[in-house]
Protein backbone atom coordinates (compact mmCIF):
# COMPACT_ATOMS: atom_id res chain seq x y z
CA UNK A 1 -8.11 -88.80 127.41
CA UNK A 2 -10.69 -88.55 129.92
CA UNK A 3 -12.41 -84.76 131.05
CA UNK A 4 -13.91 -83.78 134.01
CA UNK A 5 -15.50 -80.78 135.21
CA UNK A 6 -16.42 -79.69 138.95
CA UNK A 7 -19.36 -77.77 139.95
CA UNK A 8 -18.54 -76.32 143.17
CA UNK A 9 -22.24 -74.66 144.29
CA UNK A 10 -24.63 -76.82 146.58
CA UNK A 11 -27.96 -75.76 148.32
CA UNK A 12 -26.65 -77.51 151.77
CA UNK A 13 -23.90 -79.30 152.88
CA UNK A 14 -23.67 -82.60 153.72
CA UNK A 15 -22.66 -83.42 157.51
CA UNK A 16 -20.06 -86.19 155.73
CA UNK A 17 -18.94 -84.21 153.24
CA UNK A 18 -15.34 -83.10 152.80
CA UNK A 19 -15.46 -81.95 148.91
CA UNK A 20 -14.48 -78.49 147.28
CA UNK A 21 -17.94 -76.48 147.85
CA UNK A 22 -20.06 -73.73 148.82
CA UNK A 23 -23.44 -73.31 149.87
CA UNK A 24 -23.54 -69.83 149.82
CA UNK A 25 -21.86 -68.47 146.62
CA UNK A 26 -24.81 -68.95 144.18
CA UNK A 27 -24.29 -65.22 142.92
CA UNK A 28 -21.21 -65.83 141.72
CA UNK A 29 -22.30 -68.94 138.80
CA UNK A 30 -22.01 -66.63 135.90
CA UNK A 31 -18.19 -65.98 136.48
CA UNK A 32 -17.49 -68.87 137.34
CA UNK A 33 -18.43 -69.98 133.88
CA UNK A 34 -16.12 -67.30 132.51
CA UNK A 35 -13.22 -68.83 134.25
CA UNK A 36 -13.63 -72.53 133.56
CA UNK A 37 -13.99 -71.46 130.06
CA UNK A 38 -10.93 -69.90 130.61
CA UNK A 39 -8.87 -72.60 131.95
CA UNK A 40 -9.98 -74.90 129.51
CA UNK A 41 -8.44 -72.48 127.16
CA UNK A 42 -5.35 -73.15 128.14
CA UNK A 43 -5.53 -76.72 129.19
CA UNK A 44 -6.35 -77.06 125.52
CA UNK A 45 -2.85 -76.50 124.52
CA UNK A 46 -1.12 -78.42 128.40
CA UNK A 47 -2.90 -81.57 127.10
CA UNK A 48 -2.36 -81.03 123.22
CA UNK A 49 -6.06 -81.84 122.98
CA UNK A 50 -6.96 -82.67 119.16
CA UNK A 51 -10.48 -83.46 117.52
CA UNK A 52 -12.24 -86.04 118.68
CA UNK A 53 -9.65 -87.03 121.84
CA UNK A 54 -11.79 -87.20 124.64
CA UNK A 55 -13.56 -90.39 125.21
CA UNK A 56 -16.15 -89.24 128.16
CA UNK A 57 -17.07 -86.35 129.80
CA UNK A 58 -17.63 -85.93 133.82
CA UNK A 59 -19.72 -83.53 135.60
CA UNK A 60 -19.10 -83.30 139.47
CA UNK A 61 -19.69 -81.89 142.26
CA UNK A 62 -20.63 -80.28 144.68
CA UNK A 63 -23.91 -80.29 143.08
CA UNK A 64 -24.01 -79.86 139.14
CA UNK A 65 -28.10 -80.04 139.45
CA UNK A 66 -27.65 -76.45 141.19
CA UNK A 67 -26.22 -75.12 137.26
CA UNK A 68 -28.87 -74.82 134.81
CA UNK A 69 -29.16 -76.15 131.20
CA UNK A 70 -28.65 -73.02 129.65
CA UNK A 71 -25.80 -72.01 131.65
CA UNK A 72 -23.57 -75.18 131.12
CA UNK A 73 -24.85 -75.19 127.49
CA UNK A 74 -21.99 -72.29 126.93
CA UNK A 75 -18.89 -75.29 128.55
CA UNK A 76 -20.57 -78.22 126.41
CA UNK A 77 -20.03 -76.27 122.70
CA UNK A 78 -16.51 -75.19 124.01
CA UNK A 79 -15.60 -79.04 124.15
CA UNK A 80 -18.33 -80.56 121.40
CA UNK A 81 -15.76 -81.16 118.62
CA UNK A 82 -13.18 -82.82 120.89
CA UNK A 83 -16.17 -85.73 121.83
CA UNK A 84 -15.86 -88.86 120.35
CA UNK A 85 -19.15 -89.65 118.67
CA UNK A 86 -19.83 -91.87 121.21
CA UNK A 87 -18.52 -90.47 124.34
CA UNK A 88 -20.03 -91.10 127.50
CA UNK A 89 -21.40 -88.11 129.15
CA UNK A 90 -21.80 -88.21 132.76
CA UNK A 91 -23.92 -85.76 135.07
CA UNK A 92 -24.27 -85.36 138.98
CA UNK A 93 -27.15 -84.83 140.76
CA UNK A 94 -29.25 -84.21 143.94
CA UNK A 95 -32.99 -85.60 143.84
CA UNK A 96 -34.53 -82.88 145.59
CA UNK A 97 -32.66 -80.32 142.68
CA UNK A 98 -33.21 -82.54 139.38
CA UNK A 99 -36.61 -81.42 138.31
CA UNK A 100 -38.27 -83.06 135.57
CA UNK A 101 -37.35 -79.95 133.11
CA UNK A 102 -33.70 -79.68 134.59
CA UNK A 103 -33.06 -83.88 133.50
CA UNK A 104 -34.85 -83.08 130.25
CA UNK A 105 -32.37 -80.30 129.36
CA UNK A 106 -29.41 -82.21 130.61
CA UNK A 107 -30.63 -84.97 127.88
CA UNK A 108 -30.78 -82.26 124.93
CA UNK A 109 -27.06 -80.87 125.70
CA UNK A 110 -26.48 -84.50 125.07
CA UNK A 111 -25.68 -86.28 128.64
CA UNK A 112 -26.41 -89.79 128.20
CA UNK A 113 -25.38 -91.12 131.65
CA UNK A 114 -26.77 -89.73 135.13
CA UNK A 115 -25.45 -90.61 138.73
CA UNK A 116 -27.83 -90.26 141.72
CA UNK A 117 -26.62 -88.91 145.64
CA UNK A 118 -29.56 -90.84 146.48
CA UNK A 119 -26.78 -92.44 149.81
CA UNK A 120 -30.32 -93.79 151.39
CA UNK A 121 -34.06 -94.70 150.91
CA UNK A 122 -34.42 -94.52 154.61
CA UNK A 123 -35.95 -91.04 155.60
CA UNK A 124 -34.13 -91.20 159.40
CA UNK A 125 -30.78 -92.13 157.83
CA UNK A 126 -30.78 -89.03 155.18
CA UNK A 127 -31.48 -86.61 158.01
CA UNK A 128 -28.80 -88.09 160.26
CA UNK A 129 -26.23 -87.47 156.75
CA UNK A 130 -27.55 -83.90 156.46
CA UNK A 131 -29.80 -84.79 153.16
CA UNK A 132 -32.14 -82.39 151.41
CA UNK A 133 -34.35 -84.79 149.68
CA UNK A 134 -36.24 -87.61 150.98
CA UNK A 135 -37.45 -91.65 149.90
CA UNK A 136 -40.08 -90.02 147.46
CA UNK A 137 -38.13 -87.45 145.88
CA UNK A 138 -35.00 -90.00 145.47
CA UNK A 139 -37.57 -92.51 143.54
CA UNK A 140 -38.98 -90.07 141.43
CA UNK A 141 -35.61 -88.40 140.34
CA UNK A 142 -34.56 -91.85 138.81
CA UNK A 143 -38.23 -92.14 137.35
CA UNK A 144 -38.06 -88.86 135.74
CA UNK A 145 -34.45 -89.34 134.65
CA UNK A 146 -35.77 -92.76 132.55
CA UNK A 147 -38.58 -90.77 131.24
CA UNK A 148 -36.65 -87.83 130.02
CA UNK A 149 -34.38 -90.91 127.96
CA UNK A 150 -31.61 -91.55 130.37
CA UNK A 151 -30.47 -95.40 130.18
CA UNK A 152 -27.70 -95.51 131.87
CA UNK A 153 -28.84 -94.55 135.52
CA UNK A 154 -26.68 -95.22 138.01
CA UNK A 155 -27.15 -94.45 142.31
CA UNK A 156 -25.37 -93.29 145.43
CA UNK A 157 -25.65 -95.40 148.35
CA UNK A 158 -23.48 -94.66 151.81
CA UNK A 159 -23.31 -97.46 154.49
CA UNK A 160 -21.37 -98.23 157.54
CA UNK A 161 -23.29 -95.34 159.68
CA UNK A 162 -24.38 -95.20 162.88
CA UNK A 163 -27.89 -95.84 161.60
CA UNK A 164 -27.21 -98.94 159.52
CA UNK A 165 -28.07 -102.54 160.48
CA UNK A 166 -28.57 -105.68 158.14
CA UNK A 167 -32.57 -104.71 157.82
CA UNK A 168 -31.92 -101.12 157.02
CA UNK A 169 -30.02 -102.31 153.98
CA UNK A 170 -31.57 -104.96 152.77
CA UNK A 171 -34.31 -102.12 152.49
CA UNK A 172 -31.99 -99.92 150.70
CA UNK A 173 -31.00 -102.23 148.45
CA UNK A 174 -34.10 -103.84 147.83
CA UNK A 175 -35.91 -100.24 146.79
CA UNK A 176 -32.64 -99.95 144.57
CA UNK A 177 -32.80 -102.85 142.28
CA UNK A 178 -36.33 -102.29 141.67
CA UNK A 179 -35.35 -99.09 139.77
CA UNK A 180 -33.89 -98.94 136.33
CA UNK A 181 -30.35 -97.92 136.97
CA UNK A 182 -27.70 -100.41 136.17
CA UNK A 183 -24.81 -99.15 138.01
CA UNK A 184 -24.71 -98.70 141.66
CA UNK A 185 -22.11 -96.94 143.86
CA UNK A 186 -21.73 -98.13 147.36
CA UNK A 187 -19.26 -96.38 149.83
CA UNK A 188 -18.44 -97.23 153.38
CA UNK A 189 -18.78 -94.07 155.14
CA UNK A 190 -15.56 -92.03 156.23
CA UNK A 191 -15.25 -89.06 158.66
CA UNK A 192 -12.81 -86.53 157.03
CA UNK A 193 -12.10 -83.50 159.10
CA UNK A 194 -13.79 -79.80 158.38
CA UNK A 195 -17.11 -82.18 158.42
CA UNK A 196 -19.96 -82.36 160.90
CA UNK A 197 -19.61 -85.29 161.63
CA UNK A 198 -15.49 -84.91 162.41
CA UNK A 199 -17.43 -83.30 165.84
CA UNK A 200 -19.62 -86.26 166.63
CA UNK A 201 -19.00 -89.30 167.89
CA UNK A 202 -19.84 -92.80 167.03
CA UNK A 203 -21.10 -91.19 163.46
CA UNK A 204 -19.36 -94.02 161.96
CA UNK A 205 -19.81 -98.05 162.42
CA UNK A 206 -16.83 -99.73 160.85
CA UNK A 207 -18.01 -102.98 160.46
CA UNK A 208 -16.44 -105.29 157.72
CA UNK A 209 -19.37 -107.81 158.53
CA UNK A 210 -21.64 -105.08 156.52
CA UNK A 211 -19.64 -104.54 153.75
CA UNK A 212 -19.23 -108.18 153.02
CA UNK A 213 -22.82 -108.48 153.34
CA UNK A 214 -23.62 -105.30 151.22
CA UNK A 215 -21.17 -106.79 148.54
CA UNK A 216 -23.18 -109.69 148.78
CA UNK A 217 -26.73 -108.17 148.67
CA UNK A 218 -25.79 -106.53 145.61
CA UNK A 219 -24.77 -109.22 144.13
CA UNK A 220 -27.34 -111.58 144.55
CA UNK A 221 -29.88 -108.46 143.25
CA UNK A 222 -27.61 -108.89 139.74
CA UNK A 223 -24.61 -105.50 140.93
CA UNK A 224 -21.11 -107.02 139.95
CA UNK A 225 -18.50 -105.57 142.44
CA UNK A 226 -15.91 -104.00 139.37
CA UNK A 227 -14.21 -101.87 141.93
CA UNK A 228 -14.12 -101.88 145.73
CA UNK A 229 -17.08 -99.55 145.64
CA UNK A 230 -18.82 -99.64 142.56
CA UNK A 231 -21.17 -102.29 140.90
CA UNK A 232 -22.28 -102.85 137.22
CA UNK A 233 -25.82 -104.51 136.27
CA UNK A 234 -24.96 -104.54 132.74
CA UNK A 235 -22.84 -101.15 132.46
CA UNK A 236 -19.24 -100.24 133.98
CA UNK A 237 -18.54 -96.67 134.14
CA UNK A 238 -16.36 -95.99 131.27
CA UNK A 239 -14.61 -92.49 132.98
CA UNK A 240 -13.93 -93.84 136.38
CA UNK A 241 -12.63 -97.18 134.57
CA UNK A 242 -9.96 -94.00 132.76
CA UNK A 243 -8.53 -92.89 136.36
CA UNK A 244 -8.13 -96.31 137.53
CA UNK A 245 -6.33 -97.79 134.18
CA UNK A 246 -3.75 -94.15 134.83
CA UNK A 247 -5.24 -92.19 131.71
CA UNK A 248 -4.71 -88.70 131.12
CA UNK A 249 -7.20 -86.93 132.75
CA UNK A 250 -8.04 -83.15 132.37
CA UNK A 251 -9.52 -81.53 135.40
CA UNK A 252 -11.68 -78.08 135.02
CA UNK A 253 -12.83 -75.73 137.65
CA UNK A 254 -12.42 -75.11 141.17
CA UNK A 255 -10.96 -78.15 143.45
CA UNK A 256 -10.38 -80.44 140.46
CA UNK A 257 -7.70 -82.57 139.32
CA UNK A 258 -5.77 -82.62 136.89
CA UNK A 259 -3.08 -85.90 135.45
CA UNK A 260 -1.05 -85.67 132.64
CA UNK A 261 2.02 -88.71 131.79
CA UNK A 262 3.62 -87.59 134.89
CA UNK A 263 1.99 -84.34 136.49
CA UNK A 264 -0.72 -83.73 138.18
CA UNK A 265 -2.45 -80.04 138.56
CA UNK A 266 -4.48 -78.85 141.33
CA UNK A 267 -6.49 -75.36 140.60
CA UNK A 268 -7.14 -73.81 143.80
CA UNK A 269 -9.95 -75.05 145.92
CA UNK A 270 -10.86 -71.56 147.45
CA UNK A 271 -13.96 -70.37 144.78
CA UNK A 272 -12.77 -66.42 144.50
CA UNK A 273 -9.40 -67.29 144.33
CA UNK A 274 -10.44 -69.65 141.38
CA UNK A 275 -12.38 -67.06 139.94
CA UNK A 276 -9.77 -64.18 140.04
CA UNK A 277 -7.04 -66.63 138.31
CA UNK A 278 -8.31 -69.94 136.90
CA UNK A 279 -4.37 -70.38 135.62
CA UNK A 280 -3.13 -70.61 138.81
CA UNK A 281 -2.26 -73.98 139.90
CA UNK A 282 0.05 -76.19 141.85
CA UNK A 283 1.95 -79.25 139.89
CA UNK A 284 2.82 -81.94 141.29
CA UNK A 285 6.00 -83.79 139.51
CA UNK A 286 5.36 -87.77 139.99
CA UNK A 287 8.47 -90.15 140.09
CA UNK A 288 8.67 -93.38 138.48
CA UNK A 289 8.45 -94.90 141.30
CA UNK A 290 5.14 -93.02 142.55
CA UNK A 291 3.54 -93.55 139.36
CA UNK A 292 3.91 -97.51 139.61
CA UNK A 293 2.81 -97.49 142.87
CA UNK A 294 -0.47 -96.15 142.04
CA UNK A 295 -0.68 -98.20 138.66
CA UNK A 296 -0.69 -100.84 141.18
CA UNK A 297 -2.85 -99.25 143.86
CA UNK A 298 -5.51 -98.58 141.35
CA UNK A 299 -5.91 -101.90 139.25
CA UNK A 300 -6.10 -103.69 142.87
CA UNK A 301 -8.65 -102.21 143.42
CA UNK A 302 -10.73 -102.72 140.13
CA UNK A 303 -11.08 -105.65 137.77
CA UNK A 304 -9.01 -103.54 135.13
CA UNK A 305 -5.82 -105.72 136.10
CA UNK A 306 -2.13 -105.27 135.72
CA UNK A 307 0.31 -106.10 132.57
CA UNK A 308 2.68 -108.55 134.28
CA UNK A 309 5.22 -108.50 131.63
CA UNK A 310 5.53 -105.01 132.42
CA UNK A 311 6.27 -105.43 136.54
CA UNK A 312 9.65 -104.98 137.71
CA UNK A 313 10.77 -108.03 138.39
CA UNK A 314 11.10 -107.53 142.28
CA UNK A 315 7.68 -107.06 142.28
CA UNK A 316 6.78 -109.86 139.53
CA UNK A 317 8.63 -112.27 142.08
CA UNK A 318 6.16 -110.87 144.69
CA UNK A 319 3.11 -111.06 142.76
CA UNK A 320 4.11 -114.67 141.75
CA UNK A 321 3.85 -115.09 145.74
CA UNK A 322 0.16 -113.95 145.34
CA UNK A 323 -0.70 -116.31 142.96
CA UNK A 324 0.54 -119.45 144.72
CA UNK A 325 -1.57 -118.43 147.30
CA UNK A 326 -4.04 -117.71 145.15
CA UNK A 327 -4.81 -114.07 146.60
CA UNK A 328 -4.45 -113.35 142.92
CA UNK A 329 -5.29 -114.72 139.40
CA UNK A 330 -3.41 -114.49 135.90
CA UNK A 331 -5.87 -114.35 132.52
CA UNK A 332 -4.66 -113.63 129.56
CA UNK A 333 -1.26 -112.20 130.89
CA UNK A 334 -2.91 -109.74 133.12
CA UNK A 335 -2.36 -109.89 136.96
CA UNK A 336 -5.92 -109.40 138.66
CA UNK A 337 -7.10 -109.22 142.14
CA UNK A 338 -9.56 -111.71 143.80
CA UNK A 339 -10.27 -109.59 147.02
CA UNK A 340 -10.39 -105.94 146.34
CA UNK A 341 -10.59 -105.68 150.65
CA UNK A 342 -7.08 -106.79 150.89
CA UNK A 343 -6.35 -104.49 147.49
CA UNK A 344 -4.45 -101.88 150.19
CA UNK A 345 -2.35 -104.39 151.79
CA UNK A 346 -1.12 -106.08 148.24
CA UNK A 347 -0.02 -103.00 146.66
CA UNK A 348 2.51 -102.42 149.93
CA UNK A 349 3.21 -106.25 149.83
CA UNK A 350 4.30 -105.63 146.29
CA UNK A 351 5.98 -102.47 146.80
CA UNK A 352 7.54 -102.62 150.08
């Protein structure tokens, strides 16, 4: 079982951004914390969580560098004694809000893995997104964040804008692998509505040409592509590896997510409505037939692979299909997928 929690506050929004937060509720941190504390509460007994069940811990956002140390301190002992020893512990930030002694109290309530909205190095391209920080502050967040004791570092990068051109990231990715992080997140950009950029045109450059060549940049700089838009150099995110393999997931706070065998919860996404009743959520009831489809969705898209013994055998005939025309591969009994671009288009193939 797999826990995340979502920090809704940030000091700006981003002109791509379509997530659950607020820029202007900063007053209202403290009881906030009251209420995730109290949700957990009762997810607690939803999930049947027992000692020493949850095998990593995510912090999200929004922008979790906007909550302080000592105020998330109060969440972390609520869940300490359900940690494996060894869980991986994720944190979110911004560059231009991790400060040296903000990373350095992150480390001491015992987050061993940071992730980066770096997006760009380029100083143009981060004001066209709607950035706060800049190149300098961006390279010295990861600096600081190795100094403090951090070894598993990993980066946001966003391409596919209006800006980008085969130069601009080969910069971006160049300044990267100099850096000690050894994961890498690299996201084509998409314009969601009740964003900025929904209200400008040609924001976005949907080019397949530069994803195929970011893919390849990466890899040639030593970033494995493990899923469509995230890269390993020598580490693969153990929690986002749990939503793609379908584990039980437990979802705190405003806007986040909840799975469990075959609901899914979704707390409210509107902060004072949150606050008032943190109980208060819609469930969705999954079918059988929903749940395979996005066993299958998911492990296209990531090297985590499908069970093949365990395919219907409608869609075993199918996937046999695949593999003659070697779209797919079999190791080991496990169905995986050679082209994570064409992941969308196999999982209807298969389930169609």
């Amino acid at each position: 079982m797999i826990l995340y929690l979502h920090i809704p506050f940030c000091d700006s929004k981003c002109f791509y951004c379509s997530f659950c937060s607020y820029t202007d509720k900063n007053n209202l941190k403290e009881v906030y914390l009251e209420a995730i504390l109290r949700q957990f509460e009762r997810e607690e007994k939803r999930f049947n969580i027992s000692e020493k069940s949850i095998t990593s811990f995510f912090t999200g956002g929004g922008t979790p560098s906007t909550f302080s140390p000592s105020l998330l301190s109060f969440f972390i002992k609520k869940i300490t004694h359900y940690l494996i020893s060894n869980a991986e512990m994720t944190i979110e930030a911004n560059p231009n809000s991790a400060t040296f002694e903000w990373l350095l109290g992150m480390r001491e309530l015992g987050f061993n893995r940071i992730s980066f909205g770096v997006q760009s190095f380029n100083d143009e391209k981060l004001k066209f997104l709607g950035r706060a920080h800049n190149q300098k502050q961006a390279l010295e967040a990861v600096e600081n964040a190795w100094r403090v004791g951090f070894k598993n570092i990993s980066i946001d990068l966003i391409y596919n804008t209006k800006c980008d051109n085969k130069k601009l990231l080969l910069e971006d990715i160049t300044i990267a692998s100099a850096l000690p992080i050894n994961h890498l997140s690299a996201y084509s950009l998409t314009i969601e509505k009740n964003t900025k950029f929904y209200k400008i045109q040609n924001a976005q450059k949907e080019s397949l040409y530069l994803a195929k060549y970011v893919i390849n940049l990466l890899k040639d700089n030593g970033f494995l592509c493990y899923e469509i838009s995230n890269f390993s150099r020598g580490y693969e995110c153990f929690h986002n590896k749990g939503y793609w393999q379908h584990d039980d997931y437990i979802g705190i706070g405003c806007g986040a997510v909840g799975f469990y065998k075959n609901k899914r919860f979704y707390p409210s996404r509107n902060l004072e409505e949150y606050i008032k009743n943190p109980l208060l959520d819609k469930v969705e009831n999954l079918s059988d037939e929903e749940l395979l489809f996005e066993k299958i969705f998911l492990s296209l898209r990531s090297n985590t692979g499908l069970e093949f013994a365990k395919l219907p055998f409608d869609i075993a005939k199918k996937a046999d299909i695949l593999l003659k025309e070697k779209k797919c591969v079999m190791k080991n009994g496990r169905f995986y997928n050679t082209n994570f671009f064409l992941a969308d288009e196999m999982a209807l193939f298969l389930t169609s």
